[in-house]
C-alpha atoms as a PDB file:
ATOM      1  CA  UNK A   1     -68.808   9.128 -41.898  1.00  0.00           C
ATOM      2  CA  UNK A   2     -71.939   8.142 -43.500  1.00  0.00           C
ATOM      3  CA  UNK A   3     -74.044   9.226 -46.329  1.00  0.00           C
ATOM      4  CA  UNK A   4     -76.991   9.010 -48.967  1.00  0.00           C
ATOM      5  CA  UNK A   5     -79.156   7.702 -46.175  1.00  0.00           C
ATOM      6  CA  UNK A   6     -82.025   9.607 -48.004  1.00  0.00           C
ATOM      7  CA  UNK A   7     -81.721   7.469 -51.294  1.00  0.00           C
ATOM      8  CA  UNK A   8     -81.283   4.036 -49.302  1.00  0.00           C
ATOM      9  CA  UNK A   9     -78.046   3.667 -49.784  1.00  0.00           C
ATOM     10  CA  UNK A  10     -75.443   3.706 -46.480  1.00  0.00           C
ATOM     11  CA  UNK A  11     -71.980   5.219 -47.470  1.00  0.00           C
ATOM     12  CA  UNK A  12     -69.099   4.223 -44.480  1.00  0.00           C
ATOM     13  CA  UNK A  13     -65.566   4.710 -45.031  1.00  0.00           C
ATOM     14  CA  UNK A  14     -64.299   1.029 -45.906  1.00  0.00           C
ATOM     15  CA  UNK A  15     -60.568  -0.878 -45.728  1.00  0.00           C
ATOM     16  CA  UNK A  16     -59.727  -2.457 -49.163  1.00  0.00           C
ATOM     17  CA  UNK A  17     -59.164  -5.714 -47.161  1.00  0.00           C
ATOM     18  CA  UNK A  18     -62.975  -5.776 -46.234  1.00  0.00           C
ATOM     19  CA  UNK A  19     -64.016  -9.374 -48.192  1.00  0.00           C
ATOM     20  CA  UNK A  20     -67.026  -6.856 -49.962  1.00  0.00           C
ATOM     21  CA  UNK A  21     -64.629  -4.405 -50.671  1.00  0.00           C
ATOM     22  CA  UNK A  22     -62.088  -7.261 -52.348  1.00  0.00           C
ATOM     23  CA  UNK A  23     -64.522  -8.327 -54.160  1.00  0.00           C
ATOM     24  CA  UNK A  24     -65.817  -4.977 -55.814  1.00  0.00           C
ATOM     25  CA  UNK A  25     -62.252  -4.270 -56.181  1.00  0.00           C
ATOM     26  CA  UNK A  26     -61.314  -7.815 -58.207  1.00  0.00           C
ATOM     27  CA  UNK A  27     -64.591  -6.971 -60.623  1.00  0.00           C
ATOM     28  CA  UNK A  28     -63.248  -3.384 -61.382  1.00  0.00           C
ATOM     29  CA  UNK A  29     -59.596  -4.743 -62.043  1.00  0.00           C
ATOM     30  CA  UNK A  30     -60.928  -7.249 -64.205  1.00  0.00           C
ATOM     31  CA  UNK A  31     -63.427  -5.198 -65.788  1.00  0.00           C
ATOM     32  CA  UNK A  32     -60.618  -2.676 -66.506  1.00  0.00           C
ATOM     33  CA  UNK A  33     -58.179  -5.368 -67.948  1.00  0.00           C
ATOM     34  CA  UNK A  34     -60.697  -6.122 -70.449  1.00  0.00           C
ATOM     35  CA  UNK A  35     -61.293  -3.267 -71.796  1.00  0.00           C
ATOM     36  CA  UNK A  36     -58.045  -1.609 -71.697  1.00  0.00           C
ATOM     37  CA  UNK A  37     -53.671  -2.868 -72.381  1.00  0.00           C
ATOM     38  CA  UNK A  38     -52.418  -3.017 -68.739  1.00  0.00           C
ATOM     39  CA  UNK A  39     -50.015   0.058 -69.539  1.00  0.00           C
ATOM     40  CA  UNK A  40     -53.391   2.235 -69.678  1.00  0.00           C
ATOM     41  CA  UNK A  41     -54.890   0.598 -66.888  1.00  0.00           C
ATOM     42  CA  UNK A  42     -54.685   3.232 -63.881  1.00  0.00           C
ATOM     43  CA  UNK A  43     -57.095   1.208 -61.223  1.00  0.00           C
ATOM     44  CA  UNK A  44     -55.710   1.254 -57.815  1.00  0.00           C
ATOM     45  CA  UNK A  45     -55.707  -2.252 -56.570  1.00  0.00           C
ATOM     46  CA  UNK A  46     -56.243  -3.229 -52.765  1.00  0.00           C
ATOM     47  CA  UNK A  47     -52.961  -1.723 -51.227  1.00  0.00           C
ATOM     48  CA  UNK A  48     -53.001   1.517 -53.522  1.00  0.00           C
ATOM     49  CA  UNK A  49     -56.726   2.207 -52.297  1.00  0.00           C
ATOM     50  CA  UNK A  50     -55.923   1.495 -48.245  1.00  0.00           C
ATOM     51  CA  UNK A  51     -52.891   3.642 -48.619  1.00  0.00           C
ATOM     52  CA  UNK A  52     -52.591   6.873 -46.332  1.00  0.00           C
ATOM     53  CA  UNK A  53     -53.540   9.362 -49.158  1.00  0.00           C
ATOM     54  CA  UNK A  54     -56.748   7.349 -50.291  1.00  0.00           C
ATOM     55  CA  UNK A  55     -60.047   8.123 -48.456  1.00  0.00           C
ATOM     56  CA  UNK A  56     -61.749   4.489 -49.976  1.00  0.00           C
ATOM     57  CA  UNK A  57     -65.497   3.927 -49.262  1.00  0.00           C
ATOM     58  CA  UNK A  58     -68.273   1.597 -49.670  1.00  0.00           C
ATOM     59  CA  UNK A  59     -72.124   2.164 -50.067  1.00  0.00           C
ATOM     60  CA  UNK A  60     -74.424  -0.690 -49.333  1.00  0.00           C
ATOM     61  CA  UNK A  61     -77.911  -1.164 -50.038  1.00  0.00           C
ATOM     62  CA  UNK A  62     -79.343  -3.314 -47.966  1.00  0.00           C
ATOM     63  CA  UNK A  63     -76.658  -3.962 -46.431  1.00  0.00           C
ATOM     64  CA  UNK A  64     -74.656  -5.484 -49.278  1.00  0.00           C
ATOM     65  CA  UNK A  65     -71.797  -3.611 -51.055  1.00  0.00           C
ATOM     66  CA  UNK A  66     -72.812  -1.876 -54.275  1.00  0.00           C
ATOM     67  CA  UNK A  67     -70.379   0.590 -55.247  1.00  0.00           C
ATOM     68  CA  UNK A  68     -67.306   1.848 -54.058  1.00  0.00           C
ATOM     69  CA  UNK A  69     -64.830   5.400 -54.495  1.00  0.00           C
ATOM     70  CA  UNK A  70     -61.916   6.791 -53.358  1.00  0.00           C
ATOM     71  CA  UNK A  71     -60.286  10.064 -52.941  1.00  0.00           C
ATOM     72  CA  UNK A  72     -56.416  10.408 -53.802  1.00  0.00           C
ATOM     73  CA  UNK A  73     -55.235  13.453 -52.127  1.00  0.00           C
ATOM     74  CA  UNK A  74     -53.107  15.385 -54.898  1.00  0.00           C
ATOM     75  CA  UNK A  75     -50.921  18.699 -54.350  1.00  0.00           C
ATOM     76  CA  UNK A  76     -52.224  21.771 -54.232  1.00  0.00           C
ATOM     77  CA  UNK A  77     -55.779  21.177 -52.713  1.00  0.00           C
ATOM     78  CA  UNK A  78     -56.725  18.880 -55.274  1.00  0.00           C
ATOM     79  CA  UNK A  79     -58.377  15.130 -54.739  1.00  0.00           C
ATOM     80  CA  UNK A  80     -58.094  12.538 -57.100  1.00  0.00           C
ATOM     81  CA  UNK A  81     -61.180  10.227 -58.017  1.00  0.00           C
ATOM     82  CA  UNK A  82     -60.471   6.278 -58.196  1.00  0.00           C
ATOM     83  CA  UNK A  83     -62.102   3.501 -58.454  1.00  0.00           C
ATOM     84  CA  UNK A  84     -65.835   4.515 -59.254  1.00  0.00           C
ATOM     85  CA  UNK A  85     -67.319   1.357 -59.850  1.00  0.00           C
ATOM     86  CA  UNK A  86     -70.955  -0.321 -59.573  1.00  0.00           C
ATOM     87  CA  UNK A  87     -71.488  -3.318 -59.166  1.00  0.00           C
ATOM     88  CA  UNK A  88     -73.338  -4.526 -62.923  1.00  0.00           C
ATOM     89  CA  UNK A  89     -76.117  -5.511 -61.426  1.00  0.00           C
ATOM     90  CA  UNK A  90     -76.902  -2.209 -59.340  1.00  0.00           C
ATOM     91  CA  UNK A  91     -76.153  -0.109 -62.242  1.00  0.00           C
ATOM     92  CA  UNK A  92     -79.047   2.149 -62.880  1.00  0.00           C
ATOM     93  CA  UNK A  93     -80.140   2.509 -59.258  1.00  0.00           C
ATOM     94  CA  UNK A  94     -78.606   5.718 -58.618  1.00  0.00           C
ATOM     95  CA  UNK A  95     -76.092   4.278 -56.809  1.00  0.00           C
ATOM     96  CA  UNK A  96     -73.107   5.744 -59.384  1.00  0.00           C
ATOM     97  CA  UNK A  97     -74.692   9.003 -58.792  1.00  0.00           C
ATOM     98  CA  UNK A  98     -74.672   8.652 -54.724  1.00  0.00           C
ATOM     99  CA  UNK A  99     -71.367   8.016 -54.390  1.00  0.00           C
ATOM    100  CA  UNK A 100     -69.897  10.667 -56.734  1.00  0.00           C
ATOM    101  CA  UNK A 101     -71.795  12.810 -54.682  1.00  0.00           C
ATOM    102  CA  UNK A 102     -71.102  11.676 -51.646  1.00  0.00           C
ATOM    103  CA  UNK A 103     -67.477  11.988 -52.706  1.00  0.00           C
ATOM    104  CA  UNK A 104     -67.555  15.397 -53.866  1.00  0.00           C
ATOM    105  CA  UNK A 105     -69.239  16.356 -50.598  1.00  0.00           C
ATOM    106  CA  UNK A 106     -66.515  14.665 -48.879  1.00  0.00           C
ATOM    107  CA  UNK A 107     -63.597  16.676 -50.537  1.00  0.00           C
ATOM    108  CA  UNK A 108     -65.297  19.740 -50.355  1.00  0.00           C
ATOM    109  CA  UNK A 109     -65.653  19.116 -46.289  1.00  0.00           C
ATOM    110  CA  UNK A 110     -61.793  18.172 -46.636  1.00  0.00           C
ATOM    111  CA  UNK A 111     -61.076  21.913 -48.095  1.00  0.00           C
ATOM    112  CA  UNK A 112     -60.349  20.351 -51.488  1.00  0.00           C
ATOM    113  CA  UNK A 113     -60.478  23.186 -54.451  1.00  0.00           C
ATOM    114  CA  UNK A 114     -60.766  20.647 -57.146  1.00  0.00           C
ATOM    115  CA  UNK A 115     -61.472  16.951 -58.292  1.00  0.00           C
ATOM    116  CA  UNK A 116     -59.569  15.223 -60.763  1.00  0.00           C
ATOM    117  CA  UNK A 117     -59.943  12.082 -62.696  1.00  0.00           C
ATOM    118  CA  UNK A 118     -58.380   9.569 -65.788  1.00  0.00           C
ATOM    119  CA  UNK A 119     -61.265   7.499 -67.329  1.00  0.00           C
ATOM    120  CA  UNK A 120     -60.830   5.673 -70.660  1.00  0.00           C
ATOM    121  CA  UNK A 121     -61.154   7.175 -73.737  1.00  0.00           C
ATOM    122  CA  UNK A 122     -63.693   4.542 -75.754  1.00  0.00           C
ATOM    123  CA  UNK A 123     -67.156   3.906 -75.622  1.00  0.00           C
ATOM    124  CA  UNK A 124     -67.119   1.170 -73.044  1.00  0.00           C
ATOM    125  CA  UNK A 125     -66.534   3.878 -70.778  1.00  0.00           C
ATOM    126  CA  UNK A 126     -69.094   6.520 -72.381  1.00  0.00           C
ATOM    127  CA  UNK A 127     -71.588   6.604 -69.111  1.00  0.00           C
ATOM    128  CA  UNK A 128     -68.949   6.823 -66.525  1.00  0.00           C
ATOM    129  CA  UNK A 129     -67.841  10.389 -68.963  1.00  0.00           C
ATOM    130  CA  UNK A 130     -71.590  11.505 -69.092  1.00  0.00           C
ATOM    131  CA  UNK A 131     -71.990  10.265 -65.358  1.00  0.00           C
ATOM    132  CA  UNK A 132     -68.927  13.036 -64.597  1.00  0.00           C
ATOM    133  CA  UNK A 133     -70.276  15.540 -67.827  1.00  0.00           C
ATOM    134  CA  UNK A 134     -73.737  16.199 -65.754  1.00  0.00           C
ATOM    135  CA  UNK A 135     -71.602  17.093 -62.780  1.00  0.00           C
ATOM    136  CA  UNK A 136     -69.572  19.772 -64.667  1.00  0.00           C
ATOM    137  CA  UNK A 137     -66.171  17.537 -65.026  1.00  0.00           C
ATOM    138  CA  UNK A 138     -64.510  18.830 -68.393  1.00  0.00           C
ATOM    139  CA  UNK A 139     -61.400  17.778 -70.177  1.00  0.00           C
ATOM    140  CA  UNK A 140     -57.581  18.795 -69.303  1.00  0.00           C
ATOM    141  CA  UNK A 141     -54.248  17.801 -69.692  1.00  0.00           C
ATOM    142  CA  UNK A 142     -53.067  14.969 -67.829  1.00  0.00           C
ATOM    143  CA  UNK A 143     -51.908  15.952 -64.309  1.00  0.00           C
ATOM    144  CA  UNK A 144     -49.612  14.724 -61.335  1.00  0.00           C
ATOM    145  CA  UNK A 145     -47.236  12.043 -62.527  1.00  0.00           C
ATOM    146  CA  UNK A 146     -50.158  11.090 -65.754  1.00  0.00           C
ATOM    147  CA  UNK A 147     -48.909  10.866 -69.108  1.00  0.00           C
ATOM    148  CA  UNK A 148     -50.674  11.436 -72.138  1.00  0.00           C
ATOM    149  CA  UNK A 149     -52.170   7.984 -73.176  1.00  0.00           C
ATOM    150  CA  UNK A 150     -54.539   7.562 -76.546  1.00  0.00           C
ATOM    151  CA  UNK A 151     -56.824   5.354 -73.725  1.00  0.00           C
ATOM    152  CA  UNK A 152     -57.345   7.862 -71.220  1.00  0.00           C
ATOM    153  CA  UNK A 153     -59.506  11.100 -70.691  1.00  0.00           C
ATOM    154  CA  UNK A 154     -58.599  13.333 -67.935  1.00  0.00           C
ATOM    155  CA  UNK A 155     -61.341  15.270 -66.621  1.00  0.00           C
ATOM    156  CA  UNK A 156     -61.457  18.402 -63.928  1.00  0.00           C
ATOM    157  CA  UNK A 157     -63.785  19.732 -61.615  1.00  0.00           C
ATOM    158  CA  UNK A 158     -63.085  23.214 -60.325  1.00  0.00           C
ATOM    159  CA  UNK A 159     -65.432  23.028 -56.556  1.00  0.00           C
ATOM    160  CA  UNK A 160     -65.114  26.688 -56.133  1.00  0.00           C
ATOM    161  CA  UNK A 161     -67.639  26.997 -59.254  1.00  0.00           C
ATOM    162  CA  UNK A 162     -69.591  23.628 -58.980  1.00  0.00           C
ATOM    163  CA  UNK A 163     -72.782  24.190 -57.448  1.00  0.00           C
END
């Protein structure tokens, strides 16, 4: 499956094991380690996101990995979003914005009803929440197997209302 060919970007479905895809993967673990304890950290790492529930993808630009999300299929119809993540030096190319809505596409075409999500709760991580805001995410509790944690947000998107 492939997507966002009309902002440049190529979206392909993508193992974890892919060198590009280990390496986007390392900079979001590390990025995440740094700016939260390791109990709060929730990043999949390279087995969680090739696992048979995950849907992981890659979008290039140029050929050369960007960004990458995944899809965690959850009960009830639900997906879960993990590992959003940009590359530093692509960030403010639209690419963010591609792949959510590539993914969102994607669980809608999957019969999902509604999109989950734990992000961190300080201001490091203030776009990614108005990234997911402009989309219609709001807050809930936390949901399948989260507890509440003083460094996390859960968010929820209800796809029978989003436009």
């Amino acid at each position: 499956m492939s997507g966002a060919a009309k902002t440049g970007f190529d979206i392909q479905r993508a193992s974890a094991s892919d060198p590009e895809a280990a390496a986007l993967i390392r900079r979001h673990l590390d990025q995440m380690a740094a700016q939260s304890p390791e109990e709060s950290c929730h990043a999949l790492d390279g087995s969680g996101l090739d696992a048979p529930d995950v849907a992981f993808f890659l979008l290039r630009k140029d050929g050369k990995a960007i960004a990458m999300g995944a899809l965690k299929t959850l009960q009830n119809d639900g997906r879960e979003l993990k590992s959003m993540h940009t590359a530093s030096e692509a960030r403010g190319t639209g690419a963010g914005k591609a792949m959510l809505e590539f993914l969102l596409d994607h669980a809608r075409t999957e019969g999902a009803r509604a999109i989950y999500l734990e992000t961190g709760s300080t201001s490091d991580f203030d776009p990614a929440r108005k990234l997911y805001e402009g989309y219609g995410f709001v807050e809930c509790d936390p949901f399948e197997g989260y507890t509440f944690d003083p460094w996390s947000l859960f968010m929820r998107l209800d796809l029978d209302r989003a436009a």
